[in-house]
N, C-alpha and C. Protein backbone atom coordinates (compact mmCIF):
# COMPACT_ATOMS: atom_id res chain seq x y z
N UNK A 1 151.15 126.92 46.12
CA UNK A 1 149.75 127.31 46.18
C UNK A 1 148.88 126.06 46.19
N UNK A 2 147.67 126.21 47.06
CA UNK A 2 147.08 124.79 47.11
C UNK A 2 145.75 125.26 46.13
N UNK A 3 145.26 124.71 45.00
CA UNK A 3 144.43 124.48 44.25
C UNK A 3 143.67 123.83 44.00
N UNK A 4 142.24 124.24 44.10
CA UNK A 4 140.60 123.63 44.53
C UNK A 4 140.25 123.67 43.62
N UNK A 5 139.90 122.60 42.45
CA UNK A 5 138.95 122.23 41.61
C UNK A 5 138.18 121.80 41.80
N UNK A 6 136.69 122.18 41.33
CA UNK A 6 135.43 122.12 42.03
C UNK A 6 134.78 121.42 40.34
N UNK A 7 134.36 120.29 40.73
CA UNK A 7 134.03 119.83 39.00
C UNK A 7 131.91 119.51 39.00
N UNK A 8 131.40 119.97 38.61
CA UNK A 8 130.44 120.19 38.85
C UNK A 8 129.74 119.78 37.21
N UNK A 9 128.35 119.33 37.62
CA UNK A 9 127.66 119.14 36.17
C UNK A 9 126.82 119.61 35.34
N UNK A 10 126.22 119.34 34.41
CA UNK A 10 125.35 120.37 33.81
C UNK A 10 124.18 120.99 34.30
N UNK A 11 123.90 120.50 34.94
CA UNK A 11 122.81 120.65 36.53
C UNK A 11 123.61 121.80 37.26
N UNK A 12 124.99 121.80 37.52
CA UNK A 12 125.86 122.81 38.77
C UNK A 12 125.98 122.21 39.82
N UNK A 13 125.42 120.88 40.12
CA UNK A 13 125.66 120.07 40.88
C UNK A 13 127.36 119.68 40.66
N UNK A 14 127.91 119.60 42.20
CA UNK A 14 129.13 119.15 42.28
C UNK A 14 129.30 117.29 42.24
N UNK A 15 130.08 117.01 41.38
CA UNK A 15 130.17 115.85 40.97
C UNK A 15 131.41 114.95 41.66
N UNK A 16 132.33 116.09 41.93
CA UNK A 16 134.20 115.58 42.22
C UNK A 16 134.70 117.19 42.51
N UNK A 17 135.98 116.74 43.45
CA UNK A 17 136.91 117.85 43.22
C UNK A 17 137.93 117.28 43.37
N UNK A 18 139.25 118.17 43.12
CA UNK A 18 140.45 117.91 43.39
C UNK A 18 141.30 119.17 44.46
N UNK A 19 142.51 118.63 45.22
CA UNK A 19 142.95 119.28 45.76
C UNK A 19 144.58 119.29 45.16
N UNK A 20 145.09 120.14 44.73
CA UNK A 20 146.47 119.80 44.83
C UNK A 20 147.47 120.37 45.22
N UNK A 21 148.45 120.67 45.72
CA UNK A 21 149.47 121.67 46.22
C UNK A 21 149.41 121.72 47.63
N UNK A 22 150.42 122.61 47.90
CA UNK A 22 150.68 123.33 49.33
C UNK A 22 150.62 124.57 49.43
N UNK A 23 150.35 125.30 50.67
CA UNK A 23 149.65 126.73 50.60
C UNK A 23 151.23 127.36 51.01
N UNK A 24 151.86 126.65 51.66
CA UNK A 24 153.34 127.31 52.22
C UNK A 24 153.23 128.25 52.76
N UNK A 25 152.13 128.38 54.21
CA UNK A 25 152.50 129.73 54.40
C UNK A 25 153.09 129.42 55.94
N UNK A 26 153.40 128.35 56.03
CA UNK A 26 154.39 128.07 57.20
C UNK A 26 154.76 126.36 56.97
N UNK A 27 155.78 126.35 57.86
CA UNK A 27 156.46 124.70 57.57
C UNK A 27 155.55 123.65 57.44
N UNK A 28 156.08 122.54 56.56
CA UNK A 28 155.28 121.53 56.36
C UNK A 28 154.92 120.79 58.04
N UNK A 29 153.81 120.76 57.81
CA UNK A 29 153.18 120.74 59.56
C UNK A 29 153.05 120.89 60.15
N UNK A 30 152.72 122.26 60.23
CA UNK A 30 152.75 123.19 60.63
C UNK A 30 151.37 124.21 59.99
N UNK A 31 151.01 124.38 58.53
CA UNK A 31 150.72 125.27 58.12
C UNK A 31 148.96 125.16 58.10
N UNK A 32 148.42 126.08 58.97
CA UNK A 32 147.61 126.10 59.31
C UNK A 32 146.54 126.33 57.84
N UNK A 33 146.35 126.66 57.17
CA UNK A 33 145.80 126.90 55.89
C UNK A 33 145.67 125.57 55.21
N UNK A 34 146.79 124.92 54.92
CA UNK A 34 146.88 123.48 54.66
C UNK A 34 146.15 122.70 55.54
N UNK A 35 145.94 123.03 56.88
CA UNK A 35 145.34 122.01 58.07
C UNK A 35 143.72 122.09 57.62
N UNK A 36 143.50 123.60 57.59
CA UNK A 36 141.78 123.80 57.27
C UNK A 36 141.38 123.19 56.12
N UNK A 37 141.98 123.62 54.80
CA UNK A 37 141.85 122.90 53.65
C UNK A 37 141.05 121.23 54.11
N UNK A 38 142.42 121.06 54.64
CA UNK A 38 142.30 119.23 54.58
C UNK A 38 140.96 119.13 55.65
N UNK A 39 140.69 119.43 56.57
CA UNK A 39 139.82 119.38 57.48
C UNK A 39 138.58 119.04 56.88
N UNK A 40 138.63 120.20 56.13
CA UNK A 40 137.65 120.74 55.05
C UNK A 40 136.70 119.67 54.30
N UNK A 41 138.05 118.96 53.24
CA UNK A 41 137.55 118.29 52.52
C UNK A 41 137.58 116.80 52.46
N UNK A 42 138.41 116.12 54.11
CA UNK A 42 138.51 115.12 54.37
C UNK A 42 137.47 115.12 55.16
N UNK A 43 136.78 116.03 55.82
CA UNK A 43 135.18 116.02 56.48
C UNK A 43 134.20 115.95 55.28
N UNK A 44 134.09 116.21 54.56
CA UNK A 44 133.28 116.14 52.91
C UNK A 44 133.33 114.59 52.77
N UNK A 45 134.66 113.76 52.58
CA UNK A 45 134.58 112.66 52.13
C UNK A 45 134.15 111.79 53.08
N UNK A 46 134.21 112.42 54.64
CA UNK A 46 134.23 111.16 55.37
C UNK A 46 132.10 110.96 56.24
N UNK A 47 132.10 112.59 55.32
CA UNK A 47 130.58 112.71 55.38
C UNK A 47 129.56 111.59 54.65
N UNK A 48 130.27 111.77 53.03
CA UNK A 48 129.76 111.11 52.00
C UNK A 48 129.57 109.57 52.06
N UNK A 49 130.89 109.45 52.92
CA UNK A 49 131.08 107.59 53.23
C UNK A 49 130.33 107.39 54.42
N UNK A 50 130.36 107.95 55.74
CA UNK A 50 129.69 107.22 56.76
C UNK A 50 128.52 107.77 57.28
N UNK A 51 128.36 108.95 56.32
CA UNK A 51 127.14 108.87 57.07
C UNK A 51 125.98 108.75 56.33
N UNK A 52 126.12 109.50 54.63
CA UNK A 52 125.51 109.11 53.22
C UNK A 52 125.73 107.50 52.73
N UNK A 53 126.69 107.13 53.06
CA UNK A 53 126.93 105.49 52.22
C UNK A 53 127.23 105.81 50.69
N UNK A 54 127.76 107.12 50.20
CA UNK A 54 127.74 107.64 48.77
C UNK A 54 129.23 106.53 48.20
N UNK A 55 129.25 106.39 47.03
CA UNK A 55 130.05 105.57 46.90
C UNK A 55 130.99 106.58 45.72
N UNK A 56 132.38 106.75 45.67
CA UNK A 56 132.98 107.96 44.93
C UNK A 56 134.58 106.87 44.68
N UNK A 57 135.16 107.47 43.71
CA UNK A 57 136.77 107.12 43.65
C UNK A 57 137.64 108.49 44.53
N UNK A 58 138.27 107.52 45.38
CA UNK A 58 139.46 108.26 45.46
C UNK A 58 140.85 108.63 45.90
N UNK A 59 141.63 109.06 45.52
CA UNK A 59 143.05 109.18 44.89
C UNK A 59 143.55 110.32 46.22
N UNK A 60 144.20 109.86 47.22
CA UNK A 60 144.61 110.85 48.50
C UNK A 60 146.54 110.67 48.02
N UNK A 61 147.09 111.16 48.17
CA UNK A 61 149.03 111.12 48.07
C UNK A 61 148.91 112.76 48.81
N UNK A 62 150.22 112.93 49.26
CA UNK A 62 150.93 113.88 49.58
C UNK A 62 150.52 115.05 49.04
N UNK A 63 150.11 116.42 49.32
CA UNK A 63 149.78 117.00 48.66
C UNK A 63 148.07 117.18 47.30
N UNK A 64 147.43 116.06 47.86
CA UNK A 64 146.70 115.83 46.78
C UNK A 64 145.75 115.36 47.09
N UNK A 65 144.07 115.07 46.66
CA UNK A 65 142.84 114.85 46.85
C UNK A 65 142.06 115.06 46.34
N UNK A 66 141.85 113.55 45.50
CA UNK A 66 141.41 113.49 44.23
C UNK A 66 140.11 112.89 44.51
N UNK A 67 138.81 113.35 43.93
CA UNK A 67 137.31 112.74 44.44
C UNK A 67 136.13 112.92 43.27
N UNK A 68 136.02 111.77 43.42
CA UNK A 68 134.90 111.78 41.92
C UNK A 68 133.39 111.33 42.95
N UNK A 69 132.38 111.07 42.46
CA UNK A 69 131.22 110.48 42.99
C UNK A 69 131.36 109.59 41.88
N UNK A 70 130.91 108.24 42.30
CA UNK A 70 130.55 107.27 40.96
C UNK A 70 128.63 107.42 40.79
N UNK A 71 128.19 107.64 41.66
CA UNK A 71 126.52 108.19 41.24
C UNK A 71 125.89 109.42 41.26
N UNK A 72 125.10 109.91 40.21
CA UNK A 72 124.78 111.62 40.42
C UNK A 72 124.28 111.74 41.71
N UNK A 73 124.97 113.23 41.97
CA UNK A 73 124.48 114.11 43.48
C UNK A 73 123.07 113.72 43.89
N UNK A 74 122.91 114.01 45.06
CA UNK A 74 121.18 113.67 45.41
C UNK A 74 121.33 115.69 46.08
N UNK A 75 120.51 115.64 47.03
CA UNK A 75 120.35 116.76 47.97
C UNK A 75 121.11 116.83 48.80
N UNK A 76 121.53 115.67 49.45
CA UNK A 76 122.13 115.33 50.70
C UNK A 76 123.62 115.62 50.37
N UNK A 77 124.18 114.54 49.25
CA UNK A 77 125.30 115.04 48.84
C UNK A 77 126.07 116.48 49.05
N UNK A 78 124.44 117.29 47.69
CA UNK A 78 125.33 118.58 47.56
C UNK A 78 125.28 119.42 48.60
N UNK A 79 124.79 118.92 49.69
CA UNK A 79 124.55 119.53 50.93
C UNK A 79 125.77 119.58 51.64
N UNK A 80 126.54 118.56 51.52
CA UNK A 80 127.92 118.37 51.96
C UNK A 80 129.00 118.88 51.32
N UNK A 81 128.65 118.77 49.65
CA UNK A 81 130.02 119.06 49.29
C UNK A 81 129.72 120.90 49.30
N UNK A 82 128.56 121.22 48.73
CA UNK A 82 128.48 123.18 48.68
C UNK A 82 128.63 123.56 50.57
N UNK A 83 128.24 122.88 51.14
CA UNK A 83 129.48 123.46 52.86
C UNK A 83 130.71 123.39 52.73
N UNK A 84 130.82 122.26 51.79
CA UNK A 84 132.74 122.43 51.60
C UNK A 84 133.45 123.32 50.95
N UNK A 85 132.81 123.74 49.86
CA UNK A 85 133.32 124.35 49.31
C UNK A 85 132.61 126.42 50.01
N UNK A 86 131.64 126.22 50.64
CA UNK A 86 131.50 127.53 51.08
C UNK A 86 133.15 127.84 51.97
N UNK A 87 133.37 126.44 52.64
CA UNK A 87 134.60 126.72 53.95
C UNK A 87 135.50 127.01 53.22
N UNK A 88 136.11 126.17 52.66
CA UNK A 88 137.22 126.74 51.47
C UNK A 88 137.27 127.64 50.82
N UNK A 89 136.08 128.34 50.85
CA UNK A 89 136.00 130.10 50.03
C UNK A 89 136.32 130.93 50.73
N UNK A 90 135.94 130.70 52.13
CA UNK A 90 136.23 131.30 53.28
C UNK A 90 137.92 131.52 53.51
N UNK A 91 138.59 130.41 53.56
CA UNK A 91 140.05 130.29 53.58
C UNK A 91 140.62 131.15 52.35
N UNK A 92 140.22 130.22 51.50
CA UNK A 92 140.51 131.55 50.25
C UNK A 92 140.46 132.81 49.90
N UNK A 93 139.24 133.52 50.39
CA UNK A 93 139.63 135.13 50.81
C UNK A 93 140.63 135.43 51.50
N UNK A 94 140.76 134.66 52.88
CA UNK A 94 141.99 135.19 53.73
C UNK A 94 143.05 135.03 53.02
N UNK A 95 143.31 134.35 52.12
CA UNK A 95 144.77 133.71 51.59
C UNK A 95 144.58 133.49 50.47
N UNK A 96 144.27 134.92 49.61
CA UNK A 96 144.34 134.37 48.34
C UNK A 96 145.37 134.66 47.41
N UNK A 97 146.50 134.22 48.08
CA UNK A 97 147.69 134.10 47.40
C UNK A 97 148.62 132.49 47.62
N UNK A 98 147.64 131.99 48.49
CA UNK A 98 147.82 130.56 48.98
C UNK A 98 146.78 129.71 48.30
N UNK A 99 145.94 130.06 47.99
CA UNK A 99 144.77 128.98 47.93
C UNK A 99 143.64 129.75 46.70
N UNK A 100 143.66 128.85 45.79
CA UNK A 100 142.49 129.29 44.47
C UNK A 100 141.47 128.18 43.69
N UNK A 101 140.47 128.54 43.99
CA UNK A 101 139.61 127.33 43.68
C UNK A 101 138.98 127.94 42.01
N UNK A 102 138.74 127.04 41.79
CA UNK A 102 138.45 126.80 39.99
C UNK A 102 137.30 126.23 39.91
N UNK A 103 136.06 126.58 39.37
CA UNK A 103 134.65 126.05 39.23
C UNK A 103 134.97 125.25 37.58
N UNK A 104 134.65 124.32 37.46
CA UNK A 104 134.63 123.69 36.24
C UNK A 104 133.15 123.25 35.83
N UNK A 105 132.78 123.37 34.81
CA UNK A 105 131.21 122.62 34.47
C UNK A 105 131.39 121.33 33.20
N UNK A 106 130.71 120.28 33.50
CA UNK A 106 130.96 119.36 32.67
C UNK A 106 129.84 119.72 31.58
């Protein structure tokens, strides 16, 4: 199961998420669920970096996608990351035996 932690702050502003797992619902490279996911949230990060200049930690391995912001959200930010996470909700209805996202509040 691939698992979306959504880490957000006392505001509800999204701060970081994490990705971890595989959705398995077809071979590794194959599995289209896994492809959107990543699409998903490697378009989020690559939003934040080139086209925001946002500056964040983060931790990519096999299976995994790990993302903090090192400065609080602006507008723009959460503009990027709440599309990300709308898409991934989206996936997650279809497959929600593959894919479960977790709202966390700091």
């Amino acid at each position: 199961m691939l698992t979306i932690d959504i880490i957000r702050n006392s505001a509800q502003a999204i701060i970081g998420f994490r990705v971890i797992g595989h959705a398995n619902t077809a071979p590794r490279g194959h599995d289209i669920v896994c492809a959107g996911v990543s699409a998903l949230t490697q378009a989020a990060v690559i939003g934040l970096e080139r086209h925001l200049g946002r500056e964040f930690r983060l931790d990519i391995a096999s299976g995994k996608l790990d993302m903090d912001l090192v400065q609080p959200p602006d507008d723009l930010t959460g503009a990027i990351l709440e599309t990300m996470v709308l898409g991934v909700a989206e996936i997650a209805k279809l497959n929600p035996r593959s894919v479960r996202i977790i709202d966390h509040r700091r």
